[in-house]
N, C-alpha and C. Protein backbone atom coordinates (compact mmCIF):
# COMPACT_ATOMS: atom_id res chain seq x y z
N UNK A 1 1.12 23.65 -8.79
CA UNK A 1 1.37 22.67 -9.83
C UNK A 1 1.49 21.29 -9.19
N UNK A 2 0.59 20.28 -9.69
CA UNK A 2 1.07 19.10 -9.28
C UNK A 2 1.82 18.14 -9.52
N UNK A 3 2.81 17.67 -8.92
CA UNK A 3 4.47 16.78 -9.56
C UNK A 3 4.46 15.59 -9.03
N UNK A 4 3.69 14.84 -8.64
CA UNK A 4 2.86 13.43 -8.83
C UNK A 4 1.83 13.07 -9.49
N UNK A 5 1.97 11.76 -9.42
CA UNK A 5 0.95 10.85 -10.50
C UNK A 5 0.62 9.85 -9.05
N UNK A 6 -0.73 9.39 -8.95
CA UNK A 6 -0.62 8.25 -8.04
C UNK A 6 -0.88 7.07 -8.82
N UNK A 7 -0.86 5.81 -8.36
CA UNK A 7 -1.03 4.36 -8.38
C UNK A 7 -2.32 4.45 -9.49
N UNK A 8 -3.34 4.92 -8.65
CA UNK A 8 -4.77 4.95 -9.58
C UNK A 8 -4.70 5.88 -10.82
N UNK A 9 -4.32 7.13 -10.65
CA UNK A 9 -4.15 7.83 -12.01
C UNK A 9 -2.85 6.93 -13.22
N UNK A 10 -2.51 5.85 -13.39
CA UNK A 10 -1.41 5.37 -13.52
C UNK A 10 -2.39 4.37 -14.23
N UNK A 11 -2.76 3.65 -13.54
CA UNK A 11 -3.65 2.42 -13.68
C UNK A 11 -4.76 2.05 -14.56
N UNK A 12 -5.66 3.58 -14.52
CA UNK A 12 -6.82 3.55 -14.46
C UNK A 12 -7.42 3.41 -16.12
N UNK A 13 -6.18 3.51 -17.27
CA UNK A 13 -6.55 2.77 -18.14
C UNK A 13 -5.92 1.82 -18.35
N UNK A 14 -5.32 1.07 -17.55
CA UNK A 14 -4.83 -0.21 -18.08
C UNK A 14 -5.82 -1.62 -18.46
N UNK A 15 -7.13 -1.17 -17.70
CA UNK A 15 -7.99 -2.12 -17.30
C UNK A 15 -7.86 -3.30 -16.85
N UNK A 16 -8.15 -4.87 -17.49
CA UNK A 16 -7.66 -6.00 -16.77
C UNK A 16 -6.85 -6.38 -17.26
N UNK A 17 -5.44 -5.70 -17.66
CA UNK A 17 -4.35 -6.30 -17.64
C UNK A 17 -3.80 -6.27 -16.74
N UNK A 18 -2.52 -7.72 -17.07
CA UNK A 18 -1.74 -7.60 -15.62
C UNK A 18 -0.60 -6.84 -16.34
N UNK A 19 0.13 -6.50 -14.82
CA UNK A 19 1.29 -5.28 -14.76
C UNK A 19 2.20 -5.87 -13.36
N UNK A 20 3.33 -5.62 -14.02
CA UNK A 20 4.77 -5.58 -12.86
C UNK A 20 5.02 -4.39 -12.54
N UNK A 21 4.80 -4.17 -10.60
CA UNK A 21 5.36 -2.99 -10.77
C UNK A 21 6.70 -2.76 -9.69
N UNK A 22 7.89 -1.95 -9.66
CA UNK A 22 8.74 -1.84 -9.51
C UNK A 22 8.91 -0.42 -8.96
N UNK A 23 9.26 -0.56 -7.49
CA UNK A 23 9.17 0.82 -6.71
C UNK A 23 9.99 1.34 -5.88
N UNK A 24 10.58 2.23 -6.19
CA UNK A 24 11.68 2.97 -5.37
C UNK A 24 11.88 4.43 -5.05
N UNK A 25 10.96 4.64 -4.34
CA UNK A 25 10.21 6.25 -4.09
C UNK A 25 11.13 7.07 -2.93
N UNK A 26 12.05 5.99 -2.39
CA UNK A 26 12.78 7.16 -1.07
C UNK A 26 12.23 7.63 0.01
N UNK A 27 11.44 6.35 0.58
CA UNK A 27 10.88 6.59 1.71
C UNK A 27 9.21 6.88 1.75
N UNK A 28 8.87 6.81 0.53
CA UNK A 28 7.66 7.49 0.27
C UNK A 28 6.78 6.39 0.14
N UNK A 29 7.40 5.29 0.17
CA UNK A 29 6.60 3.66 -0.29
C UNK A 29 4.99 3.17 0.29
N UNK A 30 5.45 4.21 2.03
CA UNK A 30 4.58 3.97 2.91
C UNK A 30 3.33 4.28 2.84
N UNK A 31 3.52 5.30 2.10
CA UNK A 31 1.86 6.60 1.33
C UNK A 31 1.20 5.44 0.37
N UNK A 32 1.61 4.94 -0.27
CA UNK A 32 1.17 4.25 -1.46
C UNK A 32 0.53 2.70 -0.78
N UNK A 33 1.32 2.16 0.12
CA UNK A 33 0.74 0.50 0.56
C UNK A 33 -0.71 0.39 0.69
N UNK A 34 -1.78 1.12 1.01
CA UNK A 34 -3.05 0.64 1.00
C UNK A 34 -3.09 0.91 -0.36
N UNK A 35 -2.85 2.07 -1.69
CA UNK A 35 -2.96 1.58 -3.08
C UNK A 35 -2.93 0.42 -3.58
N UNK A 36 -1.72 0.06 -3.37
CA UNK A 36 -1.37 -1.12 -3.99
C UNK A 36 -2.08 -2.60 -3.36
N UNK A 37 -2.45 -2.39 -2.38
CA UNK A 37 -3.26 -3.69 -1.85
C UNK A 37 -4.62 -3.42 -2.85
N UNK A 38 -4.97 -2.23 -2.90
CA UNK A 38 -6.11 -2.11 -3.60
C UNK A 38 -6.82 -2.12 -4.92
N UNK A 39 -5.18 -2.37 -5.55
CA UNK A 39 -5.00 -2.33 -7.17
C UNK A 39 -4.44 -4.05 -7.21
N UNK A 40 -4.26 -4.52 -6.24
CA UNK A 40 -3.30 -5.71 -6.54
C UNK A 40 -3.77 -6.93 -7.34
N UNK A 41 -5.43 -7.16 -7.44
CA UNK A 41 -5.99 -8.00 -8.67
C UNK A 41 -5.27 -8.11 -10.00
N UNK A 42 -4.54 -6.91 -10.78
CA UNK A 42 -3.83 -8.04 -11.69
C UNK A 42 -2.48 -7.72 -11.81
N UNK A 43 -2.01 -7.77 -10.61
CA UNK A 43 -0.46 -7.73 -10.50
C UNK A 43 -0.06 -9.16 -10.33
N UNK A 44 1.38 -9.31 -11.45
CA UNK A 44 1.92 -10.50 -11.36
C UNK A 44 3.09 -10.57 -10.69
N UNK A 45 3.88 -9.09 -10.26
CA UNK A 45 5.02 -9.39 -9.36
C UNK A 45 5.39 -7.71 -8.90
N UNK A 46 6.27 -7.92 -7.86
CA UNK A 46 6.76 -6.48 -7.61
C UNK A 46 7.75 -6.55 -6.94
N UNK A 47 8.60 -5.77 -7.41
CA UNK A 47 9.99 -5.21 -6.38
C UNK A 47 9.63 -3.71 -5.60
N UNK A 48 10.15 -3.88 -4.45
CA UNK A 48 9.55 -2.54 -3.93
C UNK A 48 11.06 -2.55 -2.84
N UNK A 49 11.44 -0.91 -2.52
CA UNK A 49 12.35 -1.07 -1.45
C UNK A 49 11.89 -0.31 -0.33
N UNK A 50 12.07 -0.68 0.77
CA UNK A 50 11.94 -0.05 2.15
C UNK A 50 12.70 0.34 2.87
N UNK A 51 12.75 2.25 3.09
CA UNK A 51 13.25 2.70 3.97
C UNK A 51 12.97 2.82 5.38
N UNK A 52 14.11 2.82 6.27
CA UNK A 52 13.05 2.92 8.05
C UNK A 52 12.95 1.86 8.18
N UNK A 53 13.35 0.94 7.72
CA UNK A 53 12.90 -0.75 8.34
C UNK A 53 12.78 -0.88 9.49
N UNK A 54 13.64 -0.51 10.45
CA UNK A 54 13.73 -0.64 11.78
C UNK A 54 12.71 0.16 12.74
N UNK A 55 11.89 1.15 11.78
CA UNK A 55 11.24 2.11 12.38
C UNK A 55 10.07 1.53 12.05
N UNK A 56 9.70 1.20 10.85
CA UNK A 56 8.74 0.52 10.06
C UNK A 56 8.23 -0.56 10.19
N UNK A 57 8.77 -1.82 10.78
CA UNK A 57 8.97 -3.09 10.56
C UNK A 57 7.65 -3.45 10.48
N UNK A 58 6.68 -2.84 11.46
CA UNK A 58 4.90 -3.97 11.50
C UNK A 58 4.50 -3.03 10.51
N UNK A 59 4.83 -2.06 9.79
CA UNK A 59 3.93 -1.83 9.24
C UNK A 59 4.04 -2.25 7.87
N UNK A 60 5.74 -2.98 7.47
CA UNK A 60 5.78 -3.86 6.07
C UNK A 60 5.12 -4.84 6.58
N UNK A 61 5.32 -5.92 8.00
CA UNK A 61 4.66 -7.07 8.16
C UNK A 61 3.48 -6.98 7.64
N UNK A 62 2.71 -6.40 8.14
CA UNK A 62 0.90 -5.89 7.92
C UNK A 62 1.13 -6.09 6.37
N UNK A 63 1.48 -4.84 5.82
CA UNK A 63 1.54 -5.04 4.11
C UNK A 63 1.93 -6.33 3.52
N UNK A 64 3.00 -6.55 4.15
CA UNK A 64 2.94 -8.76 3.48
C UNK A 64 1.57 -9.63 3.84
N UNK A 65 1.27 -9.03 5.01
CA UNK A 65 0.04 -9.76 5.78
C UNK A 65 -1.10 -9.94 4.52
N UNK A 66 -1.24 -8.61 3.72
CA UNK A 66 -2.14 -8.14 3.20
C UNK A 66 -2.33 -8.35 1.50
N UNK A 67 -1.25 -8.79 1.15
CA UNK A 67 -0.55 -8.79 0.04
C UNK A 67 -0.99 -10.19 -0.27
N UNK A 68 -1.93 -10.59 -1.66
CA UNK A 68 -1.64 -11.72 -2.29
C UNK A 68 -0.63 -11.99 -3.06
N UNK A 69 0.30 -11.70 -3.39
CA UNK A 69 1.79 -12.01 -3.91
C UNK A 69 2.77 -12.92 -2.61
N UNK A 70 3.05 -13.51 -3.49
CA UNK A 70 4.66 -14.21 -2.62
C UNK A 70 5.34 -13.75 -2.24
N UNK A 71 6.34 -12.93 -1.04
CA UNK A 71 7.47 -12.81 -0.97
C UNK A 71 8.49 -13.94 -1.42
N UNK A 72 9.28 -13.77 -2.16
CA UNK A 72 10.17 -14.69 -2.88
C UNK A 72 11.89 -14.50 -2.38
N UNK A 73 12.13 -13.16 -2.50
CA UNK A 73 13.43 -12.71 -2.32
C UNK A 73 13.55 -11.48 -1.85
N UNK A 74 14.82 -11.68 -0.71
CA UNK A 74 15.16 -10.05 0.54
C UNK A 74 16.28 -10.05 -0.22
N UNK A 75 16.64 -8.79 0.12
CA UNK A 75 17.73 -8.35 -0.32
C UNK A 75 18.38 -7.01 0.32
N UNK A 76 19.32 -6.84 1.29
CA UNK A 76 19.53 -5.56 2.30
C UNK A 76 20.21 -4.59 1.25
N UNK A 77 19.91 -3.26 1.13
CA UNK A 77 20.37 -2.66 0.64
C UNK A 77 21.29 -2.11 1.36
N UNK A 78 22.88 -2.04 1.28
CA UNK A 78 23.52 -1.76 1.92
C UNK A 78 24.29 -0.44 1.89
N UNK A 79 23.54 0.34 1.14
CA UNK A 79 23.72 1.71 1.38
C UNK A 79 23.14 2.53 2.85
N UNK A 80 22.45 1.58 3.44
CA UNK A 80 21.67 2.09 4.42
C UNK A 80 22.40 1.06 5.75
N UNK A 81 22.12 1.56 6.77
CA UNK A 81 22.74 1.01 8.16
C UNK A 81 22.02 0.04 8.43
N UNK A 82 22.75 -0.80 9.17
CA UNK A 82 22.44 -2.26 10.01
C UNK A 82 21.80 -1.23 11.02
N UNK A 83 21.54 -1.40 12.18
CA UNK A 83 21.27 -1.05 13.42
C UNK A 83 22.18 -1.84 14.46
N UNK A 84 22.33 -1.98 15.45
CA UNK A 84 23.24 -2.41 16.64
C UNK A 84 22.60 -3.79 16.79
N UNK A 85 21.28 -4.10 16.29
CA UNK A 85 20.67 -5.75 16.38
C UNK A 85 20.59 -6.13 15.57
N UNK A 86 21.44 -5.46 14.66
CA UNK A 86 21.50 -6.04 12.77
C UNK A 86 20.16 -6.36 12.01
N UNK A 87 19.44 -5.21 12.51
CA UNK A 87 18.40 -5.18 11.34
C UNK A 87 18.97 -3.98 10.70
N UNK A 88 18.30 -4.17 9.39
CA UNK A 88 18.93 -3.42 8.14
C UNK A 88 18.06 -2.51 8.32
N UNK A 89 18.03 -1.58 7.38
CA UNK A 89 17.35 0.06 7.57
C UNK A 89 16.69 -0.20 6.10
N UNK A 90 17.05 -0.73 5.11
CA UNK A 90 16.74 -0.69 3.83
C UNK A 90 17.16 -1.75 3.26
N UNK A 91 15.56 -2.53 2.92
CA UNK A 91 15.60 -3.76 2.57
C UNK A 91 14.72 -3.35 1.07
N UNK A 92 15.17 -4.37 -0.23
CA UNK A 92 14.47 -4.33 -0.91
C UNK A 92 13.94 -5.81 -1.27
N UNK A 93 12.43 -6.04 -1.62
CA UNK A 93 11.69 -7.20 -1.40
C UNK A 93 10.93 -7.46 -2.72
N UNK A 94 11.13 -8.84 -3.26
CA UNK A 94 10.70 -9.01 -4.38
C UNK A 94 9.78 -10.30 -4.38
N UNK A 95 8.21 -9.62 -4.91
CA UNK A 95 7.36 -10.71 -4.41
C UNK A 95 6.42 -11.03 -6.25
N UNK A 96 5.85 -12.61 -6.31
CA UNK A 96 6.08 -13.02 -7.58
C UNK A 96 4.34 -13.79 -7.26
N UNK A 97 3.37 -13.85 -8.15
CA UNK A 97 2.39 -14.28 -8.32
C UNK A 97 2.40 -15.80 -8.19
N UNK A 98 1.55 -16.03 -6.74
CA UNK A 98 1.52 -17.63 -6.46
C UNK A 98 1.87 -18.87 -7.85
N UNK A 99 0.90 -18.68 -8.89
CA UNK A 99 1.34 -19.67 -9.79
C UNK A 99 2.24 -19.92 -10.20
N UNK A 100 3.45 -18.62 -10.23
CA UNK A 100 4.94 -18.96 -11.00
C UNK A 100 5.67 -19.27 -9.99
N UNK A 101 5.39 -20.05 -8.29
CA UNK A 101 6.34 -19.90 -7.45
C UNK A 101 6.18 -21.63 -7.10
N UNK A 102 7.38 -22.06 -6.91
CA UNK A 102 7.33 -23.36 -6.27
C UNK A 102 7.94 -23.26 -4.83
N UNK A 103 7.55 -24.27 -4.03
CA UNK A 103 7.58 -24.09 -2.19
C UNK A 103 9.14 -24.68 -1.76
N UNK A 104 9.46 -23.25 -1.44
CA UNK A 104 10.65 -23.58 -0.94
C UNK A 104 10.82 -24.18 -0.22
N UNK A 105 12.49 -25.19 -0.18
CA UNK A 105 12.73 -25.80 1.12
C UNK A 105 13.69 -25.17 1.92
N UNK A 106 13.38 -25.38 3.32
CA UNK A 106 13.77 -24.68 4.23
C UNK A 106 14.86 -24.02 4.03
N UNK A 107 15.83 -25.21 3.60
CA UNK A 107 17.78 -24.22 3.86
C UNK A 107 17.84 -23.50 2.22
N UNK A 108 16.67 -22.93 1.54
CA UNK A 108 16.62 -21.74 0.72
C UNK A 108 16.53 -20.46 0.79
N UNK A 109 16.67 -20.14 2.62
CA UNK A 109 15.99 -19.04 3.18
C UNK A 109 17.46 -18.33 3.21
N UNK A 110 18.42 -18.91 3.21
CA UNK A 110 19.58 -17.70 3.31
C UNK A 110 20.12 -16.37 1.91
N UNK A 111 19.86 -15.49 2.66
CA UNK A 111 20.54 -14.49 1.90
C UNK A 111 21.50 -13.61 2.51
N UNK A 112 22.08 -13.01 1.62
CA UNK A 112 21.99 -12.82 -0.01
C UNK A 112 22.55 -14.08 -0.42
N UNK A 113 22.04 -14.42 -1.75
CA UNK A 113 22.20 -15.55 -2.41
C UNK A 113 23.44 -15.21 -2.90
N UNK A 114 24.48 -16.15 -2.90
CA UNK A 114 25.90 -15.59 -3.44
C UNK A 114 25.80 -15.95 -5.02
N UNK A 115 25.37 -16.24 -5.83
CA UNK A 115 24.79 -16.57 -7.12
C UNK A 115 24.47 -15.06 -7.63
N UNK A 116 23.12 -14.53 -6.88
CA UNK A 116 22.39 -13.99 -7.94
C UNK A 116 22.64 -12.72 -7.48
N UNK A 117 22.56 -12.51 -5.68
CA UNK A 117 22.63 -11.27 -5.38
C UNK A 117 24.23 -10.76 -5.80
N UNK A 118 23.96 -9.03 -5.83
CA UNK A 118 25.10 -8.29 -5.79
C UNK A 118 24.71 -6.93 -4.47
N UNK A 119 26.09 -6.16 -4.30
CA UNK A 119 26.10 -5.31 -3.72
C UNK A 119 25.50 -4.23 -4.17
N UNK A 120 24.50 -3.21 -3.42
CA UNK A 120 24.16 -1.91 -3.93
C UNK A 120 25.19 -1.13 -4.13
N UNK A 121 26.07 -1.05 -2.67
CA UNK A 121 27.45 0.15 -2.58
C UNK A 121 28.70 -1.36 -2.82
N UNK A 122 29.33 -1.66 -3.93
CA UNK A 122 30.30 -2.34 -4.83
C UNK A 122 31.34 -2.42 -3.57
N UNK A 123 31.64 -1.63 -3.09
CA UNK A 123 32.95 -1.43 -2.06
C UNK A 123 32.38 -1.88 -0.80
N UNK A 124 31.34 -2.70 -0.24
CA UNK A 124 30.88 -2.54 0.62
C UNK A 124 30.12 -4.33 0.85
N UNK A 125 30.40 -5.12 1.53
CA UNK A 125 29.37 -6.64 1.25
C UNK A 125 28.31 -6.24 1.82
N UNK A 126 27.41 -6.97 1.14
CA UNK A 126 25.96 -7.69 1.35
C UNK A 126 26.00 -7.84 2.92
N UNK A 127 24.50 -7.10 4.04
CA UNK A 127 24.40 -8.26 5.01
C UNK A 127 23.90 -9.06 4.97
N UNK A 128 24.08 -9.97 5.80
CA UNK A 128 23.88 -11.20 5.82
C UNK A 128 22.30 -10.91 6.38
N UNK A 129 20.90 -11.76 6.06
CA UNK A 129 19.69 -12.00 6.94
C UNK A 129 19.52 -12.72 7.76
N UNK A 130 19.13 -12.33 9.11
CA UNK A 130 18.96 -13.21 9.75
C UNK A 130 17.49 -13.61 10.66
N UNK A 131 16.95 -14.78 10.40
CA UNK A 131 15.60 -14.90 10.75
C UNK A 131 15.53 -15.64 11.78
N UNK A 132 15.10 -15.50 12.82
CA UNK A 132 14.87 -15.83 14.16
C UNK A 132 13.49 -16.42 14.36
């Protein structure tokens, strides 16, 4: 019996509309990234989260590399571990179609935004990002 649907069986009548899509598969994100580069013509935004960051890292780079969408906003999910060099294990990343984005200035890069972001685990703060 089969207990998936992929990207393309999903899609494949939507035709040229655009679609937001929003993804939180549990590690499974990684199977799907050449889909979604390949469907990405009429996507207007996406949240997606990443497990393994630390294990993973070039292979989200590559996927941003690849990606016509904006990265706009990080966000560490802090149910998941820092590592000992404070990279996070599980980051979730929310990227928004060039036309609706205006160019950030530099000191916009800190997160979590104390405004908008919140905690995943409530009992637990936000880490902090840090870009080198």
């Amino acid at each position: 019996m089969k207990n998936y649907i992929n990207l393309q069986d999903i899609l494949k009548d939507w035709g040229d509309n655009c679609f937001f899509l929003k993804m939180d598969i549990e590690g499974n994100e990684y199977n799907i990234l050449d889909d979604i580069i390949q469907h990405q013509k009429n996507m207007i935004g996406m949240v997606i989260e990443f497990h393994s960051c630390d294990l993973m890292s070039e292979k989200i780079k590559l996927f941003i590399e690849k990606f016509n969408l904006d990265l706009v906003h990080i966000h560490v999910n802090n149910y998941g571990p820092v590592t000992k060099d404070h990279f996070p294990t599980v980051i979730e990343l929310t990227f928004s179609a060039k036309k609706y984005n205006l160019k950030r200035e530099e000191n916009e890069n800190n997160f979590p935004v104390e405004s908008f972001d919140q905690p995943n685990n409530k009992n637990d703060q936000d880490a902090p990002i840090f870009f080198i």
